[in-house]
N, C-alpha and C. Protein backbone atom coordinates (compact mmCIF):
# COMPACT_ATOMS: atom_id res chain seq x y z
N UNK A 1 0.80 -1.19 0.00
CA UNK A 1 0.00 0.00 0.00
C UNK A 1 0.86 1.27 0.00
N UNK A 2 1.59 1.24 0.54
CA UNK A 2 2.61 2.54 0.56
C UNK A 2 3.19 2.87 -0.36
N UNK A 3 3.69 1.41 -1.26
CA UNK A 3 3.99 1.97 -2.44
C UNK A 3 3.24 2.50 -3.58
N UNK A 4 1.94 2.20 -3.80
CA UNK A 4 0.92 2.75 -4.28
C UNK A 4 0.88 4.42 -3.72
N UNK A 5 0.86 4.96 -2.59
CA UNK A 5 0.80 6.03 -2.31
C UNK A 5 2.02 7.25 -2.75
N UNK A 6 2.83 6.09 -3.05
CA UNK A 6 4.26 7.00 -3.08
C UNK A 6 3.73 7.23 -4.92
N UNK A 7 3.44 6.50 -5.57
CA UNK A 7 3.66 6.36 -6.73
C UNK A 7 2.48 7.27 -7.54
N UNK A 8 1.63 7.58 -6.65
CA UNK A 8 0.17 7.87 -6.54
C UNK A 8 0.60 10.06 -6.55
N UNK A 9 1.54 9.70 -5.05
CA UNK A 9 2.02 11.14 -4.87
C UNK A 9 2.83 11.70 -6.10
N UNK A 10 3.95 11.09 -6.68
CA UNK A 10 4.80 11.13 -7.48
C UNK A 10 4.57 11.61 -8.91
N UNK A 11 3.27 11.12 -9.24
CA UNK A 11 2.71 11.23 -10.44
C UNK A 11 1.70 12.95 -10.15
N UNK A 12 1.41 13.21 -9.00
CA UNK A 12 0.80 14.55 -9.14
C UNK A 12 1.63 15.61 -9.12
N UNK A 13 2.70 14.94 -8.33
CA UNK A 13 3.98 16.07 -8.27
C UNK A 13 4.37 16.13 -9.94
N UNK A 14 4.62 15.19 -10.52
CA UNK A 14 5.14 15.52 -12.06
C UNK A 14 4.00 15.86 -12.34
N UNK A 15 2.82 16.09 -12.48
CA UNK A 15 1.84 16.73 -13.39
C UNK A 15 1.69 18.19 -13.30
N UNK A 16 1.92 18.71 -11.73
CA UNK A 16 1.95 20.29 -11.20
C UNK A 16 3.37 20.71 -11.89
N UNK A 17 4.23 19.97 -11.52
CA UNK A 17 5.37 20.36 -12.39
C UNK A 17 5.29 20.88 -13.91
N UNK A 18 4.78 19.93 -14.76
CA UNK A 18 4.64 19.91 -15.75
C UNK A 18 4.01 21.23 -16.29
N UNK A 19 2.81 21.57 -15.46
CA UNK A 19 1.68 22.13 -16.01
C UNK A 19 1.92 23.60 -15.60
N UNK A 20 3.16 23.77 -14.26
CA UNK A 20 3.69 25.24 -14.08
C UNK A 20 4.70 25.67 -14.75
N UNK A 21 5.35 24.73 -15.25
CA UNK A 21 6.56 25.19 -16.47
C UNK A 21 5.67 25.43 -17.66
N UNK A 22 4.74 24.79 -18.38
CA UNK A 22 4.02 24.74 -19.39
C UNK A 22 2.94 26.15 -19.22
N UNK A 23 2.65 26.66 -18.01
CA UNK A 23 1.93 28.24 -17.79
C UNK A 23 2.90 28.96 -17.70
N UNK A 24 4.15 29.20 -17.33
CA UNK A 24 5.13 29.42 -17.37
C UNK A 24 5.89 30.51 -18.43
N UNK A 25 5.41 29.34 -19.56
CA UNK A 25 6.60 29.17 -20.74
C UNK A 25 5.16 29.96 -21.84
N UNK A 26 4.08 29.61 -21.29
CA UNK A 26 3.15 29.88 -22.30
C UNK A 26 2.89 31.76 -21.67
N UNK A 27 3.35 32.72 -20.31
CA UNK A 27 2.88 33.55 -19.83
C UNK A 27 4.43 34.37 -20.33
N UNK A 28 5.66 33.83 -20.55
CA UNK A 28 6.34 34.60 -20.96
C UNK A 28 6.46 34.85 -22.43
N UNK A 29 6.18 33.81 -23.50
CA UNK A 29 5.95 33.89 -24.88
C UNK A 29 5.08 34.99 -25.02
N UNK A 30 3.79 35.43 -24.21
CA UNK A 30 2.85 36.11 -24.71
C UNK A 30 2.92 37.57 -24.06
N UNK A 31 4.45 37.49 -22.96
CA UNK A 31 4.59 38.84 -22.71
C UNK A 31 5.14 39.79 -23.63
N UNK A 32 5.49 40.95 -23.61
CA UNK A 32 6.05 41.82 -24.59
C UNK A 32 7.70 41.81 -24.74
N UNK A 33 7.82 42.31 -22.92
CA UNK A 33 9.64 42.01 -22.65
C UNK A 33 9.82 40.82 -21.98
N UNK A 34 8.89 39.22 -22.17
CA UNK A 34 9.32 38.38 -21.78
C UNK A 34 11.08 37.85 -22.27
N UNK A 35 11.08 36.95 -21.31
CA UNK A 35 13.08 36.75 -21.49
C UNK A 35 12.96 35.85 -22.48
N UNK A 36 14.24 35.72 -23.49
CA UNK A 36 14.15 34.99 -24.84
C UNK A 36 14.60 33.69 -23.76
N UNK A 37 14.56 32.58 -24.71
CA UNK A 37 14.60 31.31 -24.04
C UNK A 37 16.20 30.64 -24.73
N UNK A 38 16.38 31.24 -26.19
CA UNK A 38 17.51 30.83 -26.88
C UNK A 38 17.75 32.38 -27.13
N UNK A 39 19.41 32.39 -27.18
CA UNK A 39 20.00 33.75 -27.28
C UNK A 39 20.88 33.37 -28.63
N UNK A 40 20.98 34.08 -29.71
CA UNK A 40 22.30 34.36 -30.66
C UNK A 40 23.39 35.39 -29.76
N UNK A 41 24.35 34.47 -28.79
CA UNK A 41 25.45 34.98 -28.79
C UNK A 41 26.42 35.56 -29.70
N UNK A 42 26.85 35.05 -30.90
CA UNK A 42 27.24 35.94 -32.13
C UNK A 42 26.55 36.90 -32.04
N UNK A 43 25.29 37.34 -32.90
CA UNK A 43 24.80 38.35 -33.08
C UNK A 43 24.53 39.43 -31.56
N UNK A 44 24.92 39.17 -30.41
CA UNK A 44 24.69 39.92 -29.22
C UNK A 44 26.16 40.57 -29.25
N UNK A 45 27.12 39.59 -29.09
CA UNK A 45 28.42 39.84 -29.22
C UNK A 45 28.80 40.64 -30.25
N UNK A 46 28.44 40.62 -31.59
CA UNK A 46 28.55 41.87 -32.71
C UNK A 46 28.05 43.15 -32.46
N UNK A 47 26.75 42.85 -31.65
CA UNK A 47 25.86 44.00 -31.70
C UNK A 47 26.70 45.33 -30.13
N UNK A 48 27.37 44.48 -29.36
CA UNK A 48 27.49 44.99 -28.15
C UNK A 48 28.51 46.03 -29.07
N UNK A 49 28.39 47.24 -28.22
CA UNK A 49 29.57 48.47 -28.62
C UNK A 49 30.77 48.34 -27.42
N UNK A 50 31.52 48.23 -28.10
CA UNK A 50 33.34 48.72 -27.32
C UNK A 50 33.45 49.92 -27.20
N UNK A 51 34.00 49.79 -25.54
CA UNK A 51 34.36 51.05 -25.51
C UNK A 51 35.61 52.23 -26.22
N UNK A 52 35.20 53.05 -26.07
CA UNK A 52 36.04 54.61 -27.05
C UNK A 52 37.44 53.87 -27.15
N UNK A 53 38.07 53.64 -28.24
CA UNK A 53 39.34 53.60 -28.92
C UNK A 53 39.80 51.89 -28.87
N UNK A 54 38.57 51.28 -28.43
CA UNK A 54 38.64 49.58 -28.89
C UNK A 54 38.08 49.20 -30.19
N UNK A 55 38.81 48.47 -30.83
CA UNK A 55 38.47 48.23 -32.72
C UNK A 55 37.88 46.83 -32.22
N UNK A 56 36.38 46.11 -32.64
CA UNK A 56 36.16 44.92 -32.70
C UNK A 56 36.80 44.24 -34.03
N UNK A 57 37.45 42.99 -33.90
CA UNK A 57 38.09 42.34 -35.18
C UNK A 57 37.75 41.26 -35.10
N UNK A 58 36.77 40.73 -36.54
CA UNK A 58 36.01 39.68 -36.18
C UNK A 58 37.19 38.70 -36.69
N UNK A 59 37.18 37.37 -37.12
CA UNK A 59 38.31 36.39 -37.24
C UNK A 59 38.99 36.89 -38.95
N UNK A 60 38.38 36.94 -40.20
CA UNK A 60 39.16 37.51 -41.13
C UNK A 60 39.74 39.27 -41.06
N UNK A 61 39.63 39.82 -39.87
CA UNK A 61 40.39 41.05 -39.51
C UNK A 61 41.58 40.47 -38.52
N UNK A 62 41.26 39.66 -37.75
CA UNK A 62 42.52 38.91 -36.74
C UNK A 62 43.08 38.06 -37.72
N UNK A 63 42.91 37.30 -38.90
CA UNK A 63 43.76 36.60 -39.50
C UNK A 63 44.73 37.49 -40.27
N UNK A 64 43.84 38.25 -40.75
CA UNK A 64 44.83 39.02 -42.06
C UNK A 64 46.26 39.94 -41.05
N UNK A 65 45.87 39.88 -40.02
CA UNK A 65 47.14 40.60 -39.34
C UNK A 65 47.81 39.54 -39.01
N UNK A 66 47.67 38.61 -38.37
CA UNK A 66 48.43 37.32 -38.03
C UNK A 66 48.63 37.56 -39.13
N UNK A 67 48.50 37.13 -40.91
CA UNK A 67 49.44 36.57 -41.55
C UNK A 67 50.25 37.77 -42.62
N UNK A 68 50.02 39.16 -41.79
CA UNK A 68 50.92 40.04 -41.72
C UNK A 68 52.05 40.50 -40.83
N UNK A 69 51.88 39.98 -39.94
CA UNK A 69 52.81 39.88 -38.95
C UNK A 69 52.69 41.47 -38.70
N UNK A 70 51.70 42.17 -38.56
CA UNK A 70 51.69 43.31 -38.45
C UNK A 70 50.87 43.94 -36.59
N UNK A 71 50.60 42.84 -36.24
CA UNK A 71 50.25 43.27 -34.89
C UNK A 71 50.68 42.25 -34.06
N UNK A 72 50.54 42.72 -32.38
CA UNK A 72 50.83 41.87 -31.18
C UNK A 72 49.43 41.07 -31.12
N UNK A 73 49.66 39.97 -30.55
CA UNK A 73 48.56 39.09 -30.26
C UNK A 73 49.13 38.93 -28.69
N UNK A 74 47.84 38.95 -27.92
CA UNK A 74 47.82 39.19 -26.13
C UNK A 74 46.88 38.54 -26.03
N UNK A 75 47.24 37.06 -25.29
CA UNK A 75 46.02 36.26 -24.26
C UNK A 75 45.65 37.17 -23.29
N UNK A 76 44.44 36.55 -22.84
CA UNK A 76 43.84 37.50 -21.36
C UNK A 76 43.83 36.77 -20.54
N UNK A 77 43.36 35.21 -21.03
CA UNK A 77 43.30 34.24 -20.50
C UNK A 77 44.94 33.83 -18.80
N UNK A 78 44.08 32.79 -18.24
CA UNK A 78 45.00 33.03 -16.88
C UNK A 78 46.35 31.62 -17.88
N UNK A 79 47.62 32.09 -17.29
CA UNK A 79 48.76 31.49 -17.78
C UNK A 79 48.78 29.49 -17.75
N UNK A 80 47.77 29.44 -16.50
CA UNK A 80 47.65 27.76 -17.47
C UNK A 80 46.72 27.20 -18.82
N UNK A 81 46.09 28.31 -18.42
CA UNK A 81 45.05 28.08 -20.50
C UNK A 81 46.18 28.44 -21.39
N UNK A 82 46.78 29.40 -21.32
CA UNK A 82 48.06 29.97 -22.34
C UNK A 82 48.58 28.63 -22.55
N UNK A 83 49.49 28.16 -21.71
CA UNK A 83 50.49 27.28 -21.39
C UNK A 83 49.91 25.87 -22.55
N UNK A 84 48.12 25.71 -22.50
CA UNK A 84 47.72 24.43 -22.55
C UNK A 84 47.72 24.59 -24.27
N UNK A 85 47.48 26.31 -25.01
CA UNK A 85 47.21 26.21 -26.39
C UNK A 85 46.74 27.68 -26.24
N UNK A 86 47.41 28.41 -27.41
CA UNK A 86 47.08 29.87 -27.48
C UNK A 86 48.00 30.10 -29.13
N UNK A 87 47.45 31.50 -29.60
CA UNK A 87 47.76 31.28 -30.68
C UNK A 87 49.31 31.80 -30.73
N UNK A 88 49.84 30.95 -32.23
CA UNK A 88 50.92 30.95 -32.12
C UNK A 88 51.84 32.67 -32.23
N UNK A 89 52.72 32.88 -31.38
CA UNK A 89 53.79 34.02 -31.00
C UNK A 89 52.68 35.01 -29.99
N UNK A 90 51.92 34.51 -29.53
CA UNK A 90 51.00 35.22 -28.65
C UNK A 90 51.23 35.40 -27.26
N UNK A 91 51.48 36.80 -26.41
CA UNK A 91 52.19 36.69 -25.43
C UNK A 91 51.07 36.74 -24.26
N UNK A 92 51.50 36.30 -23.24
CA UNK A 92 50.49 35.68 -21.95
C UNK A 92 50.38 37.21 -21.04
N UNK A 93 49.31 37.72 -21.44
CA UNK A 93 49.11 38.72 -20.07
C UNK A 93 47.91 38.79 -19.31
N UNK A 94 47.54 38.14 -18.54
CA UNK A 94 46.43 37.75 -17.55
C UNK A 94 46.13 38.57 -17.68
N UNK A 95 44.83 39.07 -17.64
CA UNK A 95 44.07 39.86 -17.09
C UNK A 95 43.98 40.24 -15.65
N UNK A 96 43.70 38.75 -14.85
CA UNK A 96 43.76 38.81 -13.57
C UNK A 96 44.90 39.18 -13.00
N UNK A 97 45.80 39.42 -13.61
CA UNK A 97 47.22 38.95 -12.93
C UNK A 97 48.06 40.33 -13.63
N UNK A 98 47.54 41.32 -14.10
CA UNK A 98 47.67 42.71 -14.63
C UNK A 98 48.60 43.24 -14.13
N UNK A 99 48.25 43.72 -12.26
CA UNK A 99 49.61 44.29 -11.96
C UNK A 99 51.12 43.50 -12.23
N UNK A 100 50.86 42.95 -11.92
CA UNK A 100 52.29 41.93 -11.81
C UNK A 100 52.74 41.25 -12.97
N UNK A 101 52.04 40.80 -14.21
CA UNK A 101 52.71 40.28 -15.66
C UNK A 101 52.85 41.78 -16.45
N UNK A 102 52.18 42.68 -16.48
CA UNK A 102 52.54 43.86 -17.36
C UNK A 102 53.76 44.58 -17.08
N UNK A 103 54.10 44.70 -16.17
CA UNK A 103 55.87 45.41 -16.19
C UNK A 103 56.65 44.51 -16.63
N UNK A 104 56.43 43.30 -16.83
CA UNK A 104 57.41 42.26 -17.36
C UNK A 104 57.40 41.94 -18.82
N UNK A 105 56.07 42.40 -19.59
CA UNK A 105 55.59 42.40 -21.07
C UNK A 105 55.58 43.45 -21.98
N UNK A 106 55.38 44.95 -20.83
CA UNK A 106 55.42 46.26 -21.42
C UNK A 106 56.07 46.50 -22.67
N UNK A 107 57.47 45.90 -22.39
CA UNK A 107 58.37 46.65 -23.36
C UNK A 107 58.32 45.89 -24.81
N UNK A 108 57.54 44.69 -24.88
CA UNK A 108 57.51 43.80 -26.28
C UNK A 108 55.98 44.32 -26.62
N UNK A 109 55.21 45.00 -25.76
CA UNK A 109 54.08 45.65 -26.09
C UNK A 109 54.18 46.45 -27.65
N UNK A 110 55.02 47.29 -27.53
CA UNK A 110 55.42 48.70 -28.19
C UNK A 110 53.80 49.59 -28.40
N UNK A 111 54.19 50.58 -28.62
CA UNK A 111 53.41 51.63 -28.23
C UNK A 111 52.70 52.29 -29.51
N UNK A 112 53.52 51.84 -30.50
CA UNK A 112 53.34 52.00 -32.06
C UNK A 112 53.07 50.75 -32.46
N UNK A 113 52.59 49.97 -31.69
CA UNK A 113 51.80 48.36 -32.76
C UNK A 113 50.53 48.66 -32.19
N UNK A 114 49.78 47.75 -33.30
CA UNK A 114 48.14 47.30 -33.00
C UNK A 114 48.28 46.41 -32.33
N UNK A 115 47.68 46.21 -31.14
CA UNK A 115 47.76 45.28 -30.03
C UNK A 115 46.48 44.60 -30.49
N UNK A 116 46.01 43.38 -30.32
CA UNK A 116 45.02 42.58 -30.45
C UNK A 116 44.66 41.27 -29.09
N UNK A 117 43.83 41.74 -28.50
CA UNK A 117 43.52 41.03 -27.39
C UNK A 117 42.56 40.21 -27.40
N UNK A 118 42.89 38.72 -27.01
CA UNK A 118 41.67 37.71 -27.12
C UNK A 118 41.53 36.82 -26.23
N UNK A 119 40.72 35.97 -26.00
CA UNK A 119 40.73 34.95 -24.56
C UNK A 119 40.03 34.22 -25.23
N UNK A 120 39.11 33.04 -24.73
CA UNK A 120 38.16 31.64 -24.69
C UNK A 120 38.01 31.87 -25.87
N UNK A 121 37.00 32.86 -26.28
CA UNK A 121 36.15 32.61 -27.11
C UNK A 121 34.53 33.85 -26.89
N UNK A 122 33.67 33.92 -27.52
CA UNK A 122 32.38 34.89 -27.99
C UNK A 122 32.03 34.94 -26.51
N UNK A 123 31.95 34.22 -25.50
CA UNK A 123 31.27 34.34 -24.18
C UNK A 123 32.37 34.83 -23.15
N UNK A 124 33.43 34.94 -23.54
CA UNK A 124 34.42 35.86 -22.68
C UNK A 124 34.75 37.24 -22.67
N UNK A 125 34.92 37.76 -21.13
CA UNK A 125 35.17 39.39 -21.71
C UNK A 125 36.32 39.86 -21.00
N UNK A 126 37.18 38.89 -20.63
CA UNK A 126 38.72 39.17 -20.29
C UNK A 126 39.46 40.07 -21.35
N UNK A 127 39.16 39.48 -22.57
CA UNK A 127 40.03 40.04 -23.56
C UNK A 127 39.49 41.58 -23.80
N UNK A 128 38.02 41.79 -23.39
CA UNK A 128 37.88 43.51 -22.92
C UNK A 128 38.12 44.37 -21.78
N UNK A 129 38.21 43.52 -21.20
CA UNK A 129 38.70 44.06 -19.39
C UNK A 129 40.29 44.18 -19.81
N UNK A 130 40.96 43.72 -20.23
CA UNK A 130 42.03 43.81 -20.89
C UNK A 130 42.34 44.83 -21.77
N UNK A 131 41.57 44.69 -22.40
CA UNK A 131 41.86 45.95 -23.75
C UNK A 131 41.52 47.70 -22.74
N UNK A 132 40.59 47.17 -22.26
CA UNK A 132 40.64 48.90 -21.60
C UNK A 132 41.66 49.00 -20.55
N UNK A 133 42.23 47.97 -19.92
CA UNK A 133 43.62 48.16 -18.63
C UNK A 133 44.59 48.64 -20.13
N UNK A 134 44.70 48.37 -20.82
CA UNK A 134 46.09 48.45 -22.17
C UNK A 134 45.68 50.23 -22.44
N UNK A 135 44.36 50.74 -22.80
CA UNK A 135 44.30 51.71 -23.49
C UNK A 135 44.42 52.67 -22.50
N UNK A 136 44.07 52.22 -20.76
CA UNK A 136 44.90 53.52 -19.59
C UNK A 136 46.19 53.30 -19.52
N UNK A 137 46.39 52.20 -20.03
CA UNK A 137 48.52 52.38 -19.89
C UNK A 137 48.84 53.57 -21.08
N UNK A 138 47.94 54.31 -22.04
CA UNK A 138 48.19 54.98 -23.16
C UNK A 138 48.41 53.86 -24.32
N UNK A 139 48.44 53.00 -24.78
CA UNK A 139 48.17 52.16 -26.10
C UNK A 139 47.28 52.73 -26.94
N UNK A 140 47.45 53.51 -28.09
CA UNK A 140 46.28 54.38 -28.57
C UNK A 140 45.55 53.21 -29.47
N UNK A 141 46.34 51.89 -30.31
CA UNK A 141 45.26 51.09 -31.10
C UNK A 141 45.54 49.45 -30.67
N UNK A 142 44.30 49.86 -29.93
CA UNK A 142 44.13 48.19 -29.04
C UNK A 142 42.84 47.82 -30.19
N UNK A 143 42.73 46.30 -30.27
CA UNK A 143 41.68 45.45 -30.71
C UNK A 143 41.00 43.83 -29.87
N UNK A 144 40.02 43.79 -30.00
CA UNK A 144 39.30 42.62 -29.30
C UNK A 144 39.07 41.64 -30.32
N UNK A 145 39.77 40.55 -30.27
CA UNK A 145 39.17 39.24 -31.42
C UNK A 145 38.44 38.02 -30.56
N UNK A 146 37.14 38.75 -30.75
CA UNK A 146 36.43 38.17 -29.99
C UNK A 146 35.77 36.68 -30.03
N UNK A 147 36.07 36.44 -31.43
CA UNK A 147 35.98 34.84 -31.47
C UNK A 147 36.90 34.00 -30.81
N UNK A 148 37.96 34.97 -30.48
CA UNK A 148 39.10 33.69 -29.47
C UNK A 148 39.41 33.05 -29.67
N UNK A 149 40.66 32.02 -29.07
CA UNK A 149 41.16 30.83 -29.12
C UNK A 149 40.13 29.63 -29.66
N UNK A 150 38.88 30.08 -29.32
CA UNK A 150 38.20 28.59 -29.51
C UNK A 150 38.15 28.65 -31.41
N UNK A 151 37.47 29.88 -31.70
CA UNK A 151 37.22 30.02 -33.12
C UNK A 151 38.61 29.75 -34.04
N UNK A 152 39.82 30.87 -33.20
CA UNK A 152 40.96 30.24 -34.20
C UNK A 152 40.75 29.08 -34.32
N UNK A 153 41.40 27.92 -33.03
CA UNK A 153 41.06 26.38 -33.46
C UNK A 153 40.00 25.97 -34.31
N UNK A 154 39.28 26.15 -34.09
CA UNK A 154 37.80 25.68 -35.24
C UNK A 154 38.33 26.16 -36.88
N UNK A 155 39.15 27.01 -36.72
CA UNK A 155 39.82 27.35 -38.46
C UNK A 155 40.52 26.95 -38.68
N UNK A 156 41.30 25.76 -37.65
CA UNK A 156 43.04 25.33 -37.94
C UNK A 156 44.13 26.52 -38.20
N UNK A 157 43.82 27.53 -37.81
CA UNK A 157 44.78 28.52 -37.43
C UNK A 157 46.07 27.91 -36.20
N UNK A 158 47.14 29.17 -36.93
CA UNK A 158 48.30 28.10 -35.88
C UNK A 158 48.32 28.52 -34.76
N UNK A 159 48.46 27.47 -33.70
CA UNK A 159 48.40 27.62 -32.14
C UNK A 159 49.74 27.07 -31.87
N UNK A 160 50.19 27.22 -30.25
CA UNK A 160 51.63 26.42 -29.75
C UNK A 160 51.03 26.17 -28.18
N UNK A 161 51.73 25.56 -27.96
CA UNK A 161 51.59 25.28 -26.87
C UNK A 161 52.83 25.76 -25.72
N UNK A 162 52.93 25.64 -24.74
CA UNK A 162 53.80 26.29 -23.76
C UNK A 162 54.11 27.21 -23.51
N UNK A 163 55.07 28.15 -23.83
CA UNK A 163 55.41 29.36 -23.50
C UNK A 163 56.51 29.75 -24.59
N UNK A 164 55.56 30.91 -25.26
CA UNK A 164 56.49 31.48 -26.89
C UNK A 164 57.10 32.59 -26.24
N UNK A 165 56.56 33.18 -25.27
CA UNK A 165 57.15 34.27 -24.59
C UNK A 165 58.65 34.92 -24.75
């Protein structure tokens, strides 16, 4: 008998369940500023504005300089993601770790390159917390490649591993 009761209870609990996610889901669809349920991160991430004197560079603006050798490439990422795969001649400057790795990187910075700052990937914003610590050091042309490490890989773009530093 008890187990009948349990099984009895169990089944009304999943039906209230059911039927308050399902009023739920049906009271935010029909609101105006109900919350979306699926987000286009790309298109949020394009749409967001950088702040004053940050260039967004989507992956064929970060390639064509990689294979100009015409700018710095700067992880944001913390030094064991670097260490594990980052793109190749790309130098490690934490974000987190700002005071203390930037007097040691400053001077391969230069002050007259396009700096290009990137981390994870579209859902990270190290590589902008970054770019604005670079543009109060005075860096007048910083950039965000905001597809990141993950997107390079997904292009077979060249990566290294350990420390190019």
């Amino acid at each position: 008998m008890p187990s009948r009761s349990f099984s009895s209870n169990f089944l009304k609990l999943l039906f209230l369940l059911l039927l308050s996610s399902a009023v739920a889901l049906i009271f935010n669809a029909v609101r105006p500023n109900g919350i979306p349920l699926m987000e286009n991160w790309q298109e949020k991430m394009a749409a967001k504005e950088m702040p004053e004197g940050i260039q967004r560079l989507g992956f064929h603006g970060a390639a064509e300089h990689f294979n100009l050798s015409d700018a710095v490439f700067v992880d944001a990422r913390d030094e064991t993601f670097y260490h594990m795969y980052h793109i190749q001649g790309a130098l490690s400057l934490p974000v987190r770790d700002f005071d203390t790795i930037y007097p040691l990187v400053k001077d391969r910075l230069g002050f007259d390159s396009f700096i290009i700052v990137y981390c994870d990937g579209i859902h990270c914003e190290m590589s902008e917390e970054l770019a604005i610590l670079l543009i109060g050091e005075g860096y007048p042309r910083v950039g965000v490649y905001a597809g990141g490490i993950e997107e390079w890989m997904e292009r077979n773009m060249p990566v290294s591993t350990g420390d190019d530093s």
